[in-house]
Protein backbone atom coordinates (compact mmCIF):
# COMPACT_ATOMS: atom_id res chain seq x y z
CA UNK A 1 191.46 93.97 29.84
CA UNK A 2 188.68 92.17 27.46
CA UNK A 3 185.22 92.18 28.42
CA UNK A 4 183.55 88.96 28.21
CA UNK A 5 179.86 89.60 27.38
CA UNK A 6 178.24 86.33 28.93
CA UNK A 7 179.49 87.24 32.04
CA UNK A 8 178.57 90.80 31.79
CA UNK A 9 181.18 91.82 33.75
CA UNK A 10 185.60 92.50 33.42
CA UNK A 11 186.87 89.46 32.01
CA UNK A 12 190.78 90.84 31.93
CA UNK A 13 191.86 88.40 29.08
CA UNK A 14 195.36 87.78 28.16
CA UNK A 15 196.74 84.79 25.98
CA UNK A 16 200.24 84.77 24.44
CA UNK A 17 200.65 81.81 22.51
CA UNK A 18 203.47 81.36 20.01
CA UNK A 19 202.44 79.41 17.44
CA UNK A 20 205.10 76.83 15.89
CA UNK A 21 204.79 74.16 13.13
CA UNK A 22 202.03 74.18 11.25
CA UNK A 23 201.63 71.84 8.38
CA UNK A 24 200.40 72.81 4.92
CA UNK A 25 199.01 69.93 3.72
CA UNK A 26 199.30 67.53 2.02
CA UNK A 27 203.22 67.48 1.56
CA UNK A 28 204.65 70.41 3.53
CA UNK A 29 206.49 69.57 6.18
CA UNK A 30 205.75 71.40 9.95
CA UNK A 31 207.16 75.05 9.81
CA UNK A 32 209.59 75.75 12.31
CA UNK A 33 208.51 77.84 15.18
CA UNK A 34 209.64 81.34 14.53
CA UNK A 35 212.70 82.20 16.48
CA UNK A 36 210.87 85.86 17.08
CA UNK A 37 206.97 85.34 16.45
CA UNK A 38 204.51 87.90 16.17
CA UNK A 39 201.39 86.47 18.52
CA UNK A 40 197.66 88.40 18.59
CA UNK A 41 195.27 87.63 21.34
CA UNK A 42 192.25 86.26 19.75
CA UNK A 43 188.43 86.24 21.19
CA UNK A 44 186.14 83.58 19.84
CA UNK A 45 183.21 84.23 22.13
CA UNK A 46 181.03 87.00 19.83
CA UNK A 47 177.73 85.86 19.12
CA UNK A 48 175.70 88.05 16.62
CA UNK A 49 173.48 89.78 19.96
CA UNK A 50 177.26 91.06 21.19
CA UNK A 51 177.36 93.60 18.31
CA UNK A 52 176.39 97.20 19.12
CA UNK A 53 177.18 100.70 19.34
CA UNK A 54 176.28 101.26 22.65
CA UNK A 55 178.69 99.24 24.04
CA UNK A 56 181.54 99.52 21.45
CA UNK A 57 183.14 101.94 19.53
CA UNK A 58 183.64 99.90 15.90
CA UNK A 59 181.91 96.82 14.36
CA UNK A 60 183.08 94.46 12.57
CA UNK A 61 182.67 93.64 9.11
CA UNK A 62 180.83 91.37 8.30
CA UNK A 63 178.80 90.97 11.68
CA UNK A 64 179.84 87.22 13.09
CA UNK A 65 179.46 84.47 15.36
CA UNK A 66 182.78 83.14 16.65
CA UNK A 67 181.51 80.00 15.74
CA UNK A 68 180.96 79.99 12.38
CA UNK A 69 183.25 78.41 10.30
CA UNK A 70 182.88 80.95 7.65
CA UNK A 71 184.15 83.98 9.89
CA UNK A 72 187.29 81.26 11.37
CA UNK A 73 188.33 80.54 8.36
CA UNK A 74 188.47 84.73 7.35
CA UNK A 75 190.25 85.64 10.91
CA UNK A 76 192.90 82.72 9.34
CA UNK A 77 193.67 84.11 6.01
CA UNK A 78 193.38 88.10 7.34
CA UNK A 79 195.91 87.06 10.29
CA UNK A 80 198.27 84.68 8.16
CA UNK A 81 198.17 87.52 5.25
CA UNK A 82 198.75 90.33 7.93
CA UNK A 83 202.14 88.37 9.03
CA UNK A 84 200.65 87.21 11.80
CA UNK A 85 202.64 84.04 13.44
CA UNK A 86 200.05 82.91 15.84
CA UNK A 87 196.45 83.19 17.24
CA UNK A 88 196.31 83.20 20.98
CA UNK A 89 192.71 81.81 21.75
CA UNK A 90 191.04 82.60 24.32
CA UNK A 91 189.76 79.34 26.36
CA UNK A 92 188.07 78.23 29.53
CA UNK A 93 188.54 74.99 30.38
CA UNK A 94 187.87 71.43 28.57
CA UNK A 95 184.51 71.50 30.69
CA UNK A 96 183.14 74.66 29.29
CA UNK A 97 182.05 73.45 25.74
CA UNK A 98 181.80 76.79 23.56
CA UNK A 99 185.32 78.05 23.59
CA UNK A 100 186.68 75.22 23.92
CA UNK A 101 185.22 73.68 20.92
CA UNK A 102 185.98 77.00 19.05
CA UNK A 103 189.61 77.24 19.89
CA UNK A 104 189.75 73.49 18.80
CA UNK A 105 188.01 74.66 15.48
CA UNK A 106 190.38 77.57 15.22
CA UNK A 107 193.28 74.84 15.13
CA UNK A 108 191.89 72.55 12.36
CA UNK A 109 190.56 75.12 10.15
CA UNK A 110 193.69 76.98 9.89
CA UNK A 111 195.71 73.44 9.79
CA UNK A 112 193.06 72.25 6.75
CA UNK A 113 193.71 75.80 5.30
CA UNK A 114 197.33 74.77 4.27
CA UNK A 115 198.37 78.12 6.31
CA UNK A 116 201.42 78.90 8.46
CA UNK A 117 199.08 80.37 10.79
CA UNK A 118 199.44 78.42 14.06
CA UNK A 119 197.17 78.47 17.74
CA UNK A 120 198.09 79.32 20.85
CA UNK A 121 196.00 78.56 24.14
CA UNK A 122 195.33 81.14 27.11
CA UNK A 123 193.24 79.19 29.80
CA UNK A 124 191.33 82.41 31.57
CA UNK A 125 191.28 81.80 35.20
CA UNK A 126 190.76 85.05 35.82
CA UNK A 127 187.19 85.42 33.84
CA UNK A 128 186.10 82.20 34.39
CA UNK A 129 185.41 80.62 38.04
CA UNK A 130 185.61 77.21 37.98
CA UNK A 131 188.79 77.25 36.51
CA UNK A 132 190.35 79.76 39.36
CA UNK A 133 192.34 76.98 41.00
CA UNK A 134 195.50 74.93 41.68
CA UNK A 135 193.43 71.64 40.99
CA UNK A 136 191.15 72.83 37.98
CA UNK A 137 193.87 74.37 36.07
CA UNK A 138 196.11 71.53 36.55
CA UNK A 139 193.55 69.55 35.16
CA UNK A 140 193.05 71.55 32.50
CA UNK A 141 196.65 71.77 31.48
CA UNK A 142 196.42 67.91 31.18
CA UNK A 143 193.89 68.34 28.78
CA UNK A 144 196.30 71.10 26.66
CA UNK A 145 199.06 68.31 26.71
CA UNK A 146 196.96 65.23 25.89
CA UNK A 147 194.84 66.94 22.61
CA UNK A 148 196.95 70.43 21.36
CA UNK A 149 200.45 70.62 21.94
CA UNK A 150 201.14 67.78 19.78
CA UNK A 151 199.64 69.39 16.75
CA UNK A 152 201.54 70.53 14.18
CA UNK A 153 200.09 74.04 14.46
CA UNK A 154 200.51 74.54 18.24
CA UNK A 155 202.38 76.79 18.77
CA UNK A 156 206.56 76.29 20.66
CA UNK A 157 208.75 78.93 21.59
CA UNK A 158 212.06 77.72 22.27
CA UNK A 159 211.34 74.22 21.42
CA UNK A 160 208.83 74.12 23.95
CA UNK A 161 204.63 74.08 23.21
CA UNK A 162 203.71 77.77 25.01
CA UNK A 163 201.13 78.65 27.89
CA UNK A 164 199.65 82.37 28.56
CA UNK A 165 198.79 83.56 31.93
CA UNK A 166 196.64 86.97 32.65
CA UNK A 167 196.15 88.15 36.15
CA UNK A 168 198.25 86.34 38.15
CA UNK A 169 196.82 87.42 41.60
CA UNK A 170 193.59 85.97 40.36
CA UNK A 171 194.24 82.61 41.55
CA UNK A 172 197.09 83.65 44.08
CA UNK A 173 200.74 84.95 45.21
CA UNK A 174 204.17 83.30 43.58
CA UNK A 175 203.52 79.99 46.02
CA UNK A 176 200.43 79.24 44.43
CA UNK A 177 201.57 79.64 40.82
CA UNK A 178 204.78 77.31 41.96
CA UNK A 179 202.68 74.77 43.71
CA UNK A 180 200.64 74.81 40.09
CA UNK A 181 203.74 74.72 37.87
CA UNK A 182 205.12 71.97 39.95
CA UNK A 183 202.07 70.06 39.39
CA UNK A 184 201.83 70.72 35.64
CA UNK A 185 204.98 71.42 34.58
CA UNK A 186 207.47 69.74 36.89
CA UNK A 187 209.88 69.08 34.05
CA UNK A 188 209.46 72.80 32.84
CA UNK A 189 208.64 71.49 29.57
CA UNK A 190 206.29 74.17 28.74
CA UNK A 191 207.16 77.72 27.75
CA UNK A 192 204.95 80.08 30.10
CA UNK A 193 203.98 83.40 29.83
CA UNK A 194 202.78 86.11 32.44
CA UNK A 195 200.86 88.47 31.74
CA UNK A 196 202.04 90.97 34.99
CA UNK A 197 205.10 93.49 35.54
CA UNK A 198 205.86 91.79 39.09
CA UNK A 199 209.07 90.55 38.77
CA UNK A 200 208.91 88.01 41.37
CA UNK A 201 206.64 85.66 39.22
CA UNK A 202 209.74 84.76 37.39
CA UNK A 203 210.23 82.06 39.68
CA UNK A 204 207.50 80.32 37.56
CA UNK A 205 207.30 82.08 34.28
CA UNK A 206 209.77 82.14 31.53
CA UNK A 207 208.70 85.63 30.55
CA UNK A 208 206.95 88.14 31.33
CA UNK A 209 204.27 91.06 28.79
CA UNK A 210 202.08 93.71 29.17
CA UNK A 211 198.74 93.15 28.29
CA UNK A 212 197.77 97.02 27.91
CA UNK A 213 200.39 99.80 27.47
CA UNK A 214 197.64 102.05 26.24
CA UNK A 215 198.04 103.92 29.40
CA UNK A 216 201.45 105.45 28.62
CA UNK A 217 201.86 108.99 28.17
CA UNK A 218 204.41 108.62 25.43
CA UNK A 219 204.26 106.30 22.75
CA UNK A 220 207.15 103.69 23.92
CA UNK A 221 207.31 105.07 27.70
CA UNK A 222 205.84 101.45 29.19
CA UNK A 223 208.21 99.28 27.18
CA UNK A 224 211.45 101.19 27.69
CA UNK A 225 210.46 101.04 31.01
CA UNK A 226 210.01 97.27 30.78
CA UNK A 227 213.27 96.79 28.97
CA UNK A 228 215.29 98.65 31.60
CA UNK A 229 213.75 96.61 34.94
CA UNK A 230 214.65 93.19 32.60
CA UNK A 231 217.51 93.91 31.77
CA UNK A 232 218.82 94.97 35.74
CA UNK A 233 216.63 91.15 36.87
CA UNK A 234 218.72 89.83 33.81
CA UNK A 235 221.86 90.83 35.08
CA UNK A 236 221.45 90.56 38.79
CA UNK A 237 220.25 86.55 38.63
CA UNK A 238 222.29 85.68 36.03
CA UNK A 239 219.52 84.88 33.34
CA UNK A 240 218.57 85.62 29.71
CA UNK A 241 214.76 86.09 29.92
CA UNK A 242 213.42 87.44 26.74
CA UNK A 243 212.03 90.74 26.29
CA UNK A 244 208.42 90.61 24.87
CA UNK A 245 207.40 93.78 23.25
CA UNK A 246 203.48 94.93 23.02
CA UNK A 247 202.34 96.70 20.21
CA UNK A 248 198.68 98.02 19.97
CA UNK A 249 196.69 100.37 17.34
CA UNK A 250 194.91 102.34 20.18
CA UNK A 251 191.81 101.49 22.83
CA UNK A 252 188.58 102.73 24.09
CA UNK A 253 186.39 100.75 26.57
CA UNK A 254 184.35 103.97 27.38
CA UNK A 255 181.35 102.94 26.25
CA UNK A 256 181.26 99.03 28.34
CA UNK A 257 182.92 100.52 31.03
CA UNK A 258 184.09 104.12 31.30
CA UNK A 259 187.35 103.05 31.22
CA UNK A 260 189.81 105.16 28.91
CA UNK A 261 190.52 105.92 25.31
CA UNK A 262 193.71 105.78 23.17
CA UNK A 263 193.30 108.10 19.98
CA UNK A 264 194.66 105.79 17.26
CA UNK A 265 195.91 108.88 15.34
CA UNK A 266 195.21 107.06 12.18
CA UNK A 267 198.22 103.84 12.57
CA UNK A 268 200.64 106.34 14.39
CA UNK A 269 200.07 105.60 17.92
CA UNK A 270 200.51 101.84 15.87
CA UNK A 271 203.01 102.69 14.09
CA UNK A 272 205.37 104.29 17.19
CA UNK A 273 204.26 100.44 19.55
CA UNK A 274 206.42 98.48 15.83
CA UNK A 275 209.18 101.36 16.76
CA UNK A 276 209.92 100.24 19.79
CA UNK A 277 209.50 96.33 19.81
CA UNK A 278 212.18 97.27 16.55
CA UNK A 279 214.51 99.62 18.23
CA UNK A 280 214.68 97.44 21.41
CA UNK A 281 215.14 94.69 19.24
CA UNK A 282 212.71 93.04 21.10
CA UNK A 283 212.58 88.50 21.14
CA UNK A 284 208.89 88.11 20.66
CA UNK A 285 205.75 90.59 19.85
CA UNK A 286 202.10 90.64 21.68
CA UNK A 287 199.18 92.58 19.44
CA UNK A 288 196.44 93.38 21.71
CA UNK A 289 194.45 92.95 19.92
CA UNK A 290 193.04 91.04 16.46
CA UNK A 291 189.40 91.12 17.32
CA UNK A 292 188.85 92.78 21.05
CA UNK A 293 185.82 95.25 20.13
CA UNK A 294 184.45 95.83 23.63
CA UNK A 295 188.34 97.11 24.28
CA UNK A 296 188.60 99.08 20.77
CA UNK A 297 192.18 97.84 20.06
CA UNK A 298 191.17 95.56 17.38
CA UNK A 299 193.07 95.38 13.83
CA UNK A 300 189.86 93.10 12.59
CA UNK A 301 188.37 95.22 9.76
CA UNK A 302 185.34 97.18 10.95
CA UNK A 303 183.20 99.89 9.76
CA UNK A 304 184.96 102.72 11.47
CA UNK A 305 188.38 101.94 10.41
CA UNK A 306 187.81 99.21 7.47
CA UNK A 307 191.14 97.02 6.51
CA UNK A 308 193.67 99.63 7.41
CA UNK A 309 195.32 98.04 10.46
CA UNK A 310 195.63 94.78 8.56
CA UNK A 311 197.31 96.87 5.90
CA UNK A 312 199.74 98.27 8.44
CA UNK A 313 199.65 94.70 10.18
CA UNK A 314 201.26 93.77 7.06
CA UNK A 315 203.82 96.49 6.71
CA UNK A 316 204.71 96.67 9.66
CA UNK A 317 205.33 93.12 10.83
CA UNK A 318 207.44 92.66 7.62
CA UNK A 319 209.39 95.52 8.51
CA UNK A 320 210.37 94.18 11.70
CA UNK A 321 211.23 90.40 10.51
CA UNK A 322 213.66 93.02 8.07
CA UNK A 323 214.90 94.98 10.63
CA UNK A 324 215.15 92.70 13.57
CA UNK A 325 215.73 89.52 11.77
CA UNK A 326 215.49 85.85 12.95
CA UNK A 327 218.98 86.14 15.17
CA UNK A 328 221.24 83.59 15.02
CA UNK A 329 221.83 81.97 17.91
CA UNK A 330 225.23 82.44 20.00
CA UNK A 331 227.58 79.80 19.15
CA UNK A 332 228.38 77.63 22.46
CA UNK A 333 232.04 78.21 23.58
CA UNK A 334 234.25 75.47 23.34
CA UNK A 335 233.88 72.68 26.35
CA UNK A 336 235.78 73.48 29.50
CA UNK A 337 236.34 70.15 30.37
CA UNK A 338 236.01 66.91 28.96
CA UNK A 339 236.23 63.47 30.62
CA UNK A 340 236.73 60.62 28.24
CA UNK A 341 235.28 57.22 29.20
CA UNK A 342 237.12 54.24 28.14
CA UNK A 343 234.54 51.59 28.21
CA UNK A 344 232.48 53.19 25.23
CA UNK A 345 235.61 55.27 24.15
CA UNK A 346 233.44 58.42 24.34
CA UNK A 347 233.62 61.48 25.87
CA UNK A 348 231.43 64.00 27.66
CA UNK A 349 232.64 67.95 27.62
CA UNK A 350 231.22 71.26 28.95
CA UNK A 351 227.87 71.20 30.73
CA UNK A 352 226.41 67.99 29.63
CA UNK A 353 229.58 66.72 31.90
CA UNK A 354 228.49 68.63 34.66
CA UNK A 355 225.03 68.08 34.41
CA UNK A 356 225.67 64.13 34.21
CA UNK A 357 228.64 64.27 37.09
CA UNK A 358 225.76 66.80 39.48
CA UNK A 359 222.20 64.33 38.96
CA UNK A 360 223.39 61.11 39.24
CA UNK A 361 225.88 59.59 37.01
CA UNK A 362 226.54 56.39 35.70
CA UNK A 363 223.79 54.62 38.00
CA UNK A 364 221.11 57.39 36.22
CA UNK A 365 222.34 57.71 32.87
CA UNK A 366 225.27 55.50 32.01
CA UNK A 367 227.93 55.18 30.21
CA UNK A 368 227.87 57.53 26.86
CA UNK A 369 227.31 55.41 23.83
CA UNK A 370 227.74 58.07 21.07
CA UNK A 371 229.06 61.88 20.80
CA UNK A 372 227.56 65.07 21.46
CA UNK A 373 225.98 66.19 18.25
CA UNK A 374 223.33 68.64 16.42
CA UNK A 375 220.23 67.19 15.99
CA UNK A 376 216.68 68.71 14.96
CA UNK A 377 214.17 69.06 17.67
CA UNK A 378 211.03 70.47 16.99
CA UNK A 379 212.22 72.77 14.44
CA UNK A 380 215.29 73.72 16.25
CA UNK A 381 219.19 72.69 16.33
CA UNK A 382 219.72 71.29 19.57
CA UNK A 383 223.13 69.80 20.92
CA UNK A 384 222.59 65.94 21.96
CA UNK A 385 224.40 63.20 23.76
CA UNK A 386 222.91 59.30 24.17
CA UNK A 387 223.59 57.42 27.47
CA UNK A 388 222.86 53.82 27.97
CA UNK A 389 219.95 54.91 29.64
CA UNK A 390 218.88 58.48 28.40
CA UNK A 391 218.92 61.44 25.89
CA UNK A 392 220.78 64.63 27.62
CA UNK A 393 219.47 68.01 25.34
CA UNK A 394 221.59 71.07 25.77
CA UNK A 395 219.34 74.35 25.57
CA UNK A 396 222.08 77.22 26.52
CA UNK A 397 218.67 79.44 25.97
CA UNK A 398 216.97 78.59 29.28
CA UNK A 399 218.16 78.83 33.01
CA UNK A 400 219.92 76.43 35.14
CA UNK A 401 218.92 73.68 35.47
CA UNK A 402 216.93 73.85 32.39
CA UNK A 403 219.36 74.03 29.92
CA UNK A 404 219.93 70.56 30.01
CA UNK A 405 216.57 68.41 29.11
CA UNK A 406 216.40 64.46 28.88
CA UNK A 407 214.19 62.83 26.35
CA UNK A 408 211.45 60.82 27.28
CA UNK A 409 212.72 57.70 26.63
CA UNK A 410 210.71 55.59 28.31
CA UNK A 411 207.56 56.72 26.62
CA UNK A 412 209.48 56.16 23.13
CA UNK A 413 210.81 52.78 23.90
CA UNK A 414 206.91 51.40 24.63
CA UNK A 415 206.29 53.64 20.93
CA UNK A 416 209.16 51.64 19.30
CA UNK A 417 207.55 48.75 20.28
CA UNK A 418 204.21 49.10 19.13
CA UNK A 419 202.67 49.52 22.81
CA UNK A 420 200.43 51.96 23.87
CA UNK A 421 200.77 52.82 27.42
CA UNK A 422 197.44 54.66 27.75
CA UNK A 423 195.76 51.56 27.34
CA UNK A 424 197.85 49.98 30.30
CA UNK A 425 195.52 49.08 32.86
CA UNK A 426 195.23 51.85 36.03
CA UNK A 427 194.32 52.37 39.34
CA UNK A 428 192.27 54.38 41.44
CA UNK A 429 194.65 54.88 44.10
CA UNK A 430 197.63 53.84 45.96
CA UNK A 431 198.20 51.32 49.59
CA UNK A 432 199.43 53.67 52.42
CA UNK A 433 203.25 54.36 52.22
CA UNK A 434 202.72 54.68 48.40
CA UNK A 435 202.37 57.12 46.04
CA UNK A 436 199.46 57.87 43.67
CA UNK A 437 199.40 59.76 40.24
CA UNK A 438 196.03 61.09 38.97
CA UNK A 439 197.77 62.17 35.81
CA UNK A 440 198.73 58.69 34.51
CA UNK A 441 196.32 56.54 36.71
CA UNK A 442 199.31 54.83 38.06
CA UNK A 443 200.89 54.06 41.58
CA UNK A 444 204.34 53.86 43.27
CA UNK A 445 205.49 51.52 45.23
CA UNK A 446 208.31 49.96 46.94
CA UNK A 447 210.71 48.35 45.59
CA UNK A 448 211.27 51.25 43.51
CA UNK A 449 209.57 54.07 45.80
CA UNK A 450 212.73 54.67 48.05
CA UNK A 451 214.97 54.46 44.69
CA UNK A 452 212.39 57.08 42.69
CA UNK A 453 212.64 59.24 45.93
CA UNK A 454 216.08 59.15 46.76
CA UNK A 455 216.98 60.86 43.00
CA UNK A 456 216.13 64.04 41.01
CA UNK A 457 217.55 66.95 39.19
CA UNK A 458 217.81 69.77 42.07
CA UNK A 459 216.15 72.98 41.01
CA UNK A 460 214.75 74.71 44.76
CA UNK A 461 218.18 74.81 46.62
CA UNK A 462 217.24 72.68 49.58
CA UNK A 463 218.75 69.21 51.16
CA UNK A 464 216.97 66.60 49.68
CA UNK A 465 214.48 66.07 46.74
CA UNK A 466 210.87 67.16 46.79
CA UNK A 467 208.19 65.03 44.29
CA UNK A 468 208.79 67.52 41.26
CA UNK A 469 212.33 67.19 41.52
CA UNK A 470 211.68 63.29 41.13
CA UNK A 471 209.38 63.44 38.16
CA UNK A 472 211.76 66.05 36.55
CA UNK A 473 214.34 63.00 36.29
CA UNK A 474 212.15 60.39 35.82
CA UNK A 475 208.67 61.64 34.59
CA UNK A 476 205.64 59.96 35.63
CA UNK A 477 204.54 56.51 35.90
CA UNK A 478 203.31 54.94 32.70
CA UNK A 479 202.33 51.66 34.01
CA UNK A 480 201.96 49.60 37.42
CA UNK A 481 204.70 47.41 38.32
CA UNK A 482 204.24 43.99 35.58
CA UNK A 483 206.45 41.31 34.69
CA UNK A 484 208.39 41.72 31.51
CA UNK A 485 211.46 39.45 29.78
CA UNK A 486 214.87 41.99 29.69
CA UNK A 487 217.74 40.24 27.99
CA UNK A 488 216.45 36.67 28.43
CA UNK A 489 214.86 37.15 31.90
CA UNK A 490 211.94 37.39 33.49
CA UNK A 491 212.02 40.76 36.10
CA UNK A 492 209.33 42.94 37.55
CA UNK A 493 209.61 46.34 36.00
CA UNK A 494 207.60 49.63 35.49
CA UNK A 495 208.00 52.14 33.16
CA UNK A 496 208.18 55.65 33.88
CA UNK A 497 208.40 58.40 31.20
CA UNK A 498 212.10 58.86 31.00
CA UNK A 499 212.92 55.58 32.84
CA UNK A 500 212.23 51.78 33.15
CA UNK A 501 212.97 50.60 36.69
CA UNK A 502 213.69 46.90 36.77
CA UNK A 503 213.50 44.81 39.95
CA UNK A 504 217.24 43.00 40.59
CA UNK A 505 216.24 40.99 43.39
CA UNK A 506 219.84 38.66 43.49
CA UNK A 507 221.64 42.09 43.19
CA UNK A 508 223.48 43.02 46.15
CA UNK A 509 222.18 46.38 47.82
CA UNK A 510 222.21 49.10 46.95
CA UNK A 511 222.00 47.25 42.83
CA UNK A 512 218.94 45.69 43.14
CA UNK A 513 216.76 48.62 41.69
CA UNK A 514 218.26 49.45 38.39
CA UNK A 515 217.43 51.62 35.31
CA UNK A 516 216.59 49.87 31.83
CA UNK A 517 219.64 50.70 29.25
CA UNK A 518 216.90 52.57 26.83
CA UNK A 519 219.38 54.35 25.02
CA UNK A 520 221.03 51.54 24.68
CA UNK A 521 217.95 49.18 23.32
């Protein structure tokens, strides 16, 4: 677990962030994320008063501040050069200013640096207070969405911008990491990773790793054991969770702590952790650690060691890209089932029927208006069907009901037409009987409160829907209810992310509440 020295105390530190698309400017396009990235957990709180022998075991070379551009911009080209996919960066919060403008740093210099090198963030509830709850990391994750994980160099795994976790019981049992996801993350958008071997937080991660593995009596003991527990919670719920592999060149916190020591053997104890992710074939890689000196299980060149673990860094990673590859993924079977609708002379096959016939139908998405097809998203090949009023996105990697995603629609259609719905006016709350949305500024009301409640993709396996089941079908508000002119009238409407609800007052019930054809328009 790191050791942060401004606290002077544990600071158990784990961020796994896959980092996808970066662009090399000025013509490159975005890289693709890499379908099996290599990801180091990356400090940037050293000051030049951190370094010493009596708390550490190595020092770097050069002596740094994590804020200096100078050493950033080295920690790029040695991680990029060492076939490093992605920096996790250690952060605390938008509201503590010197990691979080050094992890912001961390993103632009490497961007600037035309490398493929892309950032990760890992916000550290567990070392950092104010951020240990619900509420503050919610808030935080807001921030994430709003200014990083639409940069080119953030980095997605699986199409979707990633989130690590370390110490889960820090802020609390399963029901406070689902009441947090379902604040965040209703849509499960986000790709999140645990940093725990408690099976049970599966409910709200989409993988689990092991921080440490130092501990293991035999080199590869702690991941074969991990492999073997996955793949029986694998089988036994029906999913495909990934298995993320650890790989570390050794560790020694004896001096900060009394802790333990891992003789690094000179890169074999290193060298065995590539084995395994290799022979287990393993879907993603965690290095603990690039630059963790308090820990000793740094590759960063220091005077003890010098640049050999970003030599083997090098070797090694390459050998596994070689030996592992970037899999190709399972073709879908052929459609079960099709149903073919006249009106549009289009037809719907195989789960994107289901999903359509099971949330909603023709009143939710309408009628199709074009055929299922391959389409890039976000650097990946992604099966696609337009409705009349939304995008259905088959991703056969995730779980039920996550394999199917719809686009935000109704944040594109106010792009298409040149409107910015951050600068809609907002409110500070809602009347009684209505709904309020800190994230957006924006209310809910009837006449489309009932209709927003009475719909949403189910995903908890109870009667009814609960208020992240709502936003997973319809996002959040974008805008209060205004008057706009659809098709040559005038009708009160508000636009939601992957909606528009329009006000039908001369409708007969149950019609007068209906959805804007945006994949239609």
């Amino acid at each position: 677990m790191p050791y942060h020295h401004s606290l002077q105390r544990l600071a158990p530190m784990l961020i796994l962030a896959i980092v996808a698309s970066l662009v090399i400017p000025p013509v490159a396009p975005a890289r693709a994320a890499p379908e099996r990235p290599i990801m180091a957990f990356y400090y940037p709180w050293w000051e030049h008063s951190d370094w010493s022998y009596s708390r550490m075991s190595d020092l770097p070379v050069p002596r740094y501040s994590g804020g200096d551009d100078e050493a950033i911009r080295r920690h790029v080209q040695q991680a990029d050069d060492a076939g490093i996919d992605a920096l996790v960066c250690t952060w605390y919060g938008p509201d503590e200013d010197r990691l979080n403008k050094r992890c912001r740093r961390l993103m632009e210099l490497a961007r600037e640096g035309g490398r493929d090198l892309q950032v990760a963030i890992i916000p550290d509830h567990s070392a950092w207070g104010p951020l240990r709850s619900v509420e503050s990391l919610a808030r935080a994750i807001d921030v994430l969405k709003r200014d990083f994980f639409g940069q080119p160099n953030y980095l997605h795994y699986q199409g979707r911008p990633v989130v690590f976790w370390f110490n889960p019981p820090a802020l609390g049992g399963v029901d406070a990491w689902r009441d947090l996801r379902n604040r965040a993350d209703p849509g499960r958008e986000q790709f999140w990773f645990g940093g725990t071997d408690n099976f049970g937080y599966l409910e709200v991660y989409d993988a689990l790793y092991y921080f440490d593995i130092s501990w293991e009596r035999r080199p590869g003991a702690a991941m074969a054991s991990y492999a073997s527990r996955l793949e029986q919670w694998n089988r036994a719920n029906g999913q495909n969770r990934p298995f993320v592999a650890t790989v570390m060149p050794g560790y020694d916190d004896l001096r900060i702590r009394g802790g333990h020591a891992r003789d690094r053997q000179n890169g074999e104890y290193y060298r065995s952790t590539w084995q395994t992710a290799i022979e287990r074939n393993a879907q993603a890689v965690v290095l603990t650690s690039f630059n963790e000196f308090y820990e000793g299980s740094h590759i960063e060149p220091g005077e003890r060691y010098g640049d050999l673990y970003l030599r083997l860094t090098r070797e090694l990673s390459d050998r596994f890209r070689r030996e592992v590859g970037q899999a190709a993924p399972s073709p879908e079977p052929a459609p079960a089932n099709c149903q073919r609708f006249p009106e549009t002379g289009q037809e719907v096959c195989g789960r994107l029927l289901s999903f359509w016939r099971e949330n909603g139908g023709l009143p939710v998405f309408g009628l199709p208006i074009g055929p299922q097809r391959s389409v890039t998203i976000e650097g990946r090949e992604v099966q696609v069907q337009q409705f009349e009023r939304n995008r259905l996105e088959l991703h056969p990697q995730n779980r039920r009901p996550y394999d199917v995603l719809l686009g935000r629609l109704g944040a594109e259609g106010l792009a298409r037409q040149g409107r910015d719905w951050q600068q809609f006016g907002r409110v500070n709350g809602a009347p009684a009987g209505c709904l309020y949305f800190a994230e957006t500024g924006h209310s809910l009301c009837e006449p489309f409160l009932s209709y927003f409640r009475g719909r949403g993709l189910e995903f908890d396996g109870r009667r009814g829907y609960s208020l992240a089941e709502n936003v997973a079908l319809f996002g959040l508000p974008l805008s209060e209810p205004q008057t706009e002119t659809i098709e040559g009238r005038a009708l009160t409407v508000q636009w939601f992310e992957r909606a528009r609800f329009e006000w039908h007052p001369d409708n007969p019930e149950p019609h007068r509440v209906l959805l804007g054809r945006l994949g239609a328009e």
